[in-house]
Protein backbone atom coordinates (compact mmCIF):
# COMPACT_ATOMS: atom_id res chain seq x y z
CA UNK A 1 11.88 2.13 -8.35
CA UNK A 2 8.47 2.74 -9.50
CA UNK A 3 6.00 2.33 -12.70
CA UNK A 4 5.00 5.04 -14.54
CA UNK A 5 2.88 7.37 -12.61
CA UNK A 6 2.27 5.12 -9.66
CA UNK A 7 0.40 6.83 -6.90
CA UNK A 8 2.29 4.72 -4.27
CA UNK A 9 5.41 5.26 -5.78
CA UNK A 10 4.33 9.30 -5.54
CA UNK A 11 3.70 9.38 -2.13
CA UNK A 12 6.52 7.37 -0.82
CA UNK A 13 9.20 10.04 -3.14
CA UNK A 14 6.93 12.51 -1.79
CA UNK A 15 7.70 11.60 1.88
CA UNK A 16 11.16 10.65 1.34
CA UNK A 17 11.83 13.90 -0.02
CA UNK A 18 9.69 15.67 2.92
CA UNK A 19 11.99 13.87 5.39
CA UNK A 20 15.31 15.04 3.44
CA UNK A 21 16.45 11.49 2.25
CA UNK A 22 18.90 11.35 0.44
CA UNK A 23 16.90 10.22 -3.05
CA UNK A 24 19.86 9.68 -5.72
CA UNK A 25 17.92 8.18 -8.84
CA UNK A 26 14.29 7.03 -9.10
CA UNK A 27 13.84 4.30 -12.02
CA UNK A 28 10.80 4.05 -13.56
CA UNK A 29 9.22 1.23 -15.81
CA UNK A 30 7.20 2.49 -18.57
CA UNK A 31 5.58 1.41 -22.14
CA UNK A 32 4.43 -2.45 -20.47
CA UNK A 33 1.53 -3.96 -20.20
CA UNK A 34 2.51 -3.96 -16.56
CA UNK A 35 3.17 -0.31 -16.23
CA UNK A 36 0.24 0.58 -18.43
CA UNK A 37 -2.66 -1.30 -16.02
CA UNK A 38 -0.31 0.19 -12.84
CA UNK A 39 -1.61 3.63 -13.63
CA UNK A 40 -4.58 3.11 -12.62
CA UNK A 41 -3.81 1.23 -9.35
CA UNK A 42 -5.37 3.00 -6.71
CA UNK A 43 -7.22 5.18 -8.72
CA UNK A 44 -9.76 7.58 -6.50
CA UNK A 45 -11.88 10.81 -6.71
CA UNK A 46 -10.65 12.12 -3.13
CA UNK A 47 -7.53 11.99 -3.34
CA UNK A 48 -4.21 11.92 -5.39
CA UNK A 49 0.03 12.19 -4.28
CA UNK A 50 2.23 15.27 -6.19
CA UNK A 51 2.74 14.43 -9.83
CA UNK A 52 6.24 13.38 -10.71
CA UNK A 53 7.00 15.96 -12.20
CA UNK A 54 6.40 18.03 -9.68
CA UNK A 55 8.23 16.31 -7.07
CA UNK A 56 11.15 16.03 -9.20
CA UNK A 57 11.07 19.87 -9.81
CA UNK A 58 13.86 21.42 -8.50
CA UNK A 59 16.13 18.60 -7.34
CA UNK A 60 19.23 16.63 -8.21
CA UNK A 61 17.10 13.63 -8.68
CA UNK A 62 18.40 11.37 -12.17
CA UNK A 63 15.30 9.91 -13.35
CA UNK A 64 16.21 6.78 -15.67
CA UNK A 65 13.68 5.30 -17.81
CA UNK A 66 13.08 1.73 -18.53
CA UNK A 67 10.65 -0.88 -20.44
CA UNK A 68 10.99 -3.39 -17.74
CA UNK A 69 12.64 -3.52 -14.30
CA UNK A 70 14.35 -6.90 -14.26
CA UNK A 71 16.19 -6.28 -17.69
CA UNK A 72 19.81 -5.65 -18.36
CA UNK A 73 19.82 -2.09 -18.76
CA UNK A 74 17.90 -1.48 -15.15
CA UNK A 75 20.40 -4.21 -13.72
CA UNK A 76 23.14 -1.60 -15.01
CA UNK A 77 22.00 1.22 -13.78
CA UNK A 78 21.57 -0.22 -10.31
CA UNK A 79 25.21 -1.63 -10.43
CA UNK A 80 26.28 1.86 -11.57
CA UNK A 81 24.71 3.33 -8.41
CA UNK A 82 25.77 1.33 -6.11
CA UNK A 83 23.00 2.16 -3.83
CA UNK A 84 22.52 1.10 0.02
CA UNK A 85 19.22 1.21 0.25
CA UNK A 86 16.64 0.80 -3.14
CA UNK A 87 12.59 1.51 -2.30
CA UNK A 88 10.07 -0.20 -4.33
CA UNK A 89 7.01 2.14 -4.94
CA UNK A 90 5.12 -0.54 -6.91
CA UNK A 91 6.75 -2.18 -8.75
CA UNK A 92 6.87 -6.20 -10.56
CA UNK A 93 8.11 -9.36 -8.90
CA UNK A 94 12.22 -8.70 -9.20
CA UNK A 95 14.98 -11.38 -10.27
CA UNK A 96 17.76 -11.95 -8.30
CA UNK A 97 19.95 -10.07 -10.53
CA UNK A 98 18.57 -6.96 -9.26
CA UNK A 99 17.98 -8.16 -5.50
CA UNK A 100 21.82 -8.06 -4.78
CA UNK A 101 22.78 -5.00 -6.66
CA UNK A 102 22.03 -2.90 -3.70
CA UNK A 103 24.60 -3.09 -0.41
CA UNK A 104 21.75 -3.15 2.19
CA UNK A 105 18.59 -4.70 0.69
CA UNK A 106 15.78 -3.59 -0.95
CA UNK A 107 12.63 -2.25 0.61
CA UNK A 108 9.03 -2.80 0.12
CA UNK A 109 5.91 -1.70 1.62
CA UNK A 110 3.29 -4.43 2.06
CA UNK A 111 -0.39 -3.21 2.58
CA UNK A 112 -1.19 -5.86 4.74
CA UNK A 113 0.17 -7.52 7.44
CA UNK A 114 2.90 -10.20 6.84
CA UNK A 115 3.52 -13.02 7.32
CA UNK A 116 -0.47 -14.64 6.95
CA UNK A 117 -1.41 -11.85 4.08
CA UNK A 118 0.95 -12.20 1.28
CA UNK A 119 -0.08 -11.72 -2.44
CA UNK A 120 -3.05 -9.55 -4.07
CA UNK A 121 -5.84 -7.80 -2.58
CA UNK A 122 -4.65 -8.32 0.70
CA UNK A 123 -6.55 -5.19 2.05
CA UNK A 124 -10.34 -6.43 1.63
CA UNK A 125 -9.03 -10.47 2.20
CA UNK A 126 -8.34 -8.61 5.52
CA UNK A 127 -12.08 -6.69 5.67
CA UNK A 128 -13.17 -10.33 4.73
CA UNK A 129 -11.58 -12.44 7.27
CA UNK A 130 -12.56 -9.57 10.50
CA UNK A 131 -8.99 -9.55 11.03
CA UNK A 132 -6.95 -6.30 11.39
CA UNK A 133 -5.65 -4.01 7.89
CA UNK A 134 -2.64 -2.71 8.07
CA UNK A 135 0.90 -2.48 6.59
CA UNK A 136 4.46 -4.11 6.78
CA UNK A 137 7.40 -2.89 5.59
CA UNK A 138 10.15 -6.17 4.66
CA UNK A 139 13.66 -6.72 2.71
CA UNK A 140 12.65 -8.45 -0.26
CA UNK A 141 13.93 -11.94 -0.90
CA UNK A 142 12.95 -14.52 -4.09
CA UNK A 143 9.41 -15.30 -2.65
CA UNK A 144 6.49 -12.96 -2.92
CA UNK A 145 6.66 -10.73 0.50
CA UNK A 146 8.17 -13.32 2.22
CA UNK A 147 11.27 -11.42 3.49
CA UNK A 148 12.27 -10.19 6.55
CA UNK A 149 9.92 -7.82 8.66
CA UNK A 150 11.45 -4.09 9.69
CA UNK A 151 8.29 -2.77 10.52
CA UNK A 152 4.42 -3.15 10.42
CA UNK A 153 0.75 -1.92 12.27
CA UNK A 154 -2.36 -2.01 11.41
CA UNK A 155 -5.37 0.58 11.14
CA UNK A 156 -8.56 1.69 12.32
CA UNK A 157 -11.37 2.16 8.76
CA UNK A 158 -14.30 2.73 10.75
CA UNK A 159 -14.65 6.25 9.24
CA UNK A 160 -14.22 4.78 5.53
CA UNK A 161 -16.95 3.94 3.56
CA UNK A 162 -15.84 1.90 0.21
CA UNK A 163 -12.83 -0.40 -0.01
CA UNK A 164 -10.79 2.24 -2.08
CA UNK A 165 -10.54 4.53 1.08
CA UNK A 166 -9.18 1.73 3.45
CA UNK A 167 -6.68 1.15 0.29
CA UNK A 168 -5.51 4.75 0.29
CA UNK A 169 -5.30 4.30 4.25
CA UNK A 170 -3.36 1.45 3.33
CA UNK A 171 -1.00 3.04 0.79
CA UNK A 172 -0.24 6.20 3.58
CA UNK A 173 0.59 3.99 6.17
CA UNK A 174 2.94 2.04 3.89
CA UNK A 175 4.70 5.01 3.03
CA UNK A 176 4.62 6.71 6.78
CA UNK A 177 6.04 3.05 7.97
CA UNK A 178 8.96 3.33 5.21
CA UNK A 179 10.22 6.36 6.49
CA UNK A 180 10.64 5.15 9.92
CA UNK A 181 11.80 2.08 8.34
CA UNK A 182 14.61 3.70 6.98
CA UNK A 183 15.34 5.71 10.02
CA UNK A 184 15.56 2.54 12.20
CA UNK A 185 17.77 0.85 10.16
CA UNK A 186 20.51 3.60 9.40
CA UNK A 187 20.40 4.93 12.96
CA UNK A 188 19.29 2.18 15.68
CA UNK A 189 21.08 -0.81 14.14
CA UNK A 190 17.67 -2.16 14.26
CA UNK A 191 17.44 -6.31 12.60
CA UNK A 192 14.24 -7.30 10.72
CA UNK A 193 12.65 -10.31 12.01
CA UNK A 194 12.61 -13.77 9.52
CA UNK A 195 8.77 -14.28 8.76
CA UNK A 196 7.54 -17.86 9.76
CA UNK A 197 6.87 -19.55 6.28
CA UNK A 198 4.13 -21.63 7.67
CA UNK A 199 2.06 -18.96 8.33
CA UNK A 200 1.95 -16.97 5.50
CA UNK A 201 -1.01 -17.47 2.95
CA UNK A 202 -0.57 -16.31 -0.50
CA UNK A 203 -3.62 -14.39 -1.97
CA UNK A 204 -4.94 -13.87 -5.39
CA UNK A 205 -7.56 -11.17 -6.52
CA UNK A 206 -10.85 -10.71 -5.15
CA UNK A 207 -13.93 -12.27 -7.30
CA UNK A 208 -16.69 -9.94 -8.23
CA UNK A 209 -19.11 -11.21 -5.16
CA UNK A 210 -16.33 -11.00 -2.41
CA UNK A 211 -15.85 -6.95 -3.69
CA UNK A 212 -19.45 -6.61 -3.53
CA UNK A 213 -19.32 -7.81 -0.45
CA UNK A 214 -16.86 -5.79 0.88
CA UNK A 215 -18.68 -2.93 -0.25
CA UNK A 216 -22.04 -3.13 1.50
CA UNK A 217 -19.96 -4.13 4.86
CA UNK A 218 -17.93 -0.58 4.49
CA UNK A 219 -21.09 0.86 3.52
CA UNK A 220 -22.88 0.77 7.07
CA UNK A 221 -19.50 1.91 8.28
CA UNK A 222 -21.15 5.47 10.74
């Protein structure tokens, strides 16, 4: 499940597909305000995931398109399915109606490190804090990324020079930690660890002097 042209949601089809998962439908929210302002999430001059069209190219992939993810009709198509496994590649806050229409759980890849770095902006709250960036890949339960941890690590962004290259760091580990998510689960019997509630601190978006901030930190990066 995706937004419209979401470069996260590119490169984690891209990788699923480059690891020969078994990718049965990919739903994608279009025409809201939500999918709209997505397309520019990430948005860089150095680099950019396959277009969907071109990962779709060529495969069996049913590609269902709707206004909203937490409607009816996306409920139905998910019930249709039946799926074991759905994979958020950015996507809204999801209802409970479409939390338990898949057998195993749905996965989601955090850039940040759960559970003290829930919410927005979690990347440069990291830079801010000194503490470590990285990734975490959870089940998703009714809280915001407060579900149970399959796998995370964090990054060295020594060599990276504005916060939008530590984000795309952050959005390629996400999706390199997904696959081995996946792997672990279907063929280790691997359980996710229950995130301790008390330590998780929910973020909101960074104010214009904490970006500038940021900025001329990364900017003596060598």
């Amino acid at each position: 499940m995706m937004t419209i042209n979401n470069i996260h949601g590119r490169q984690i089809l891209s990788d699923l597909l480059d690891f020969k998962f078994d990718v049965l439908a990919v739903i994608v929210e279009h025409k809201s305000k939500f999918a709209e302002n997505s397309r520019n999430y990430l948005k860089n001059n150095f680099y950019d995931a396959p277009s969907f069209s071109d990962l779709i190219k060529n495969t069996s992939i049913n590609v269902h398109y709707v206004e909203h993810h937490n409607n009816e009709e996306c409920v139905e198509i998910l019930k249709e399915y039946n799926p074991d496994y759905i994979i958020l590649g950015g996507t809204r806050i999801l209802k409970e109606s479409v939390i338990k229409t898949s057998r195993c759980g749905i996965l989601n890849s955090h850039p940040a490190l759960l559970p003290k770095y829930q919410g927005l902006d979690c990347v440069g709250w990291s830079i801010i804090n000194d503490d470590p960036v990285g990734a975490t890949v959870h089940f998703i339960d009714s809280g915001i990324d407060t579900g149970p941890i399959i796998l995370q690590d964090s990054f060295e962004y020594d060599d990276c020079h504005s916060l939008i290259e530590v984000r795309i760091k952050a959005m390629k580990k996400c999706s390199e930690l997904m696959i081995k998510s996946l792997i672990l689960l279907e063929f280790s019997g691997y359980s996710p660890k229950s995130q301790n509630p008390s330590l998780g601190i929910n973020y909101s978006h960074l104010p214009t002097d904490k970006l500038e901030y940021i900025e001329q930190k990364l900017s003596k990066n060598k």
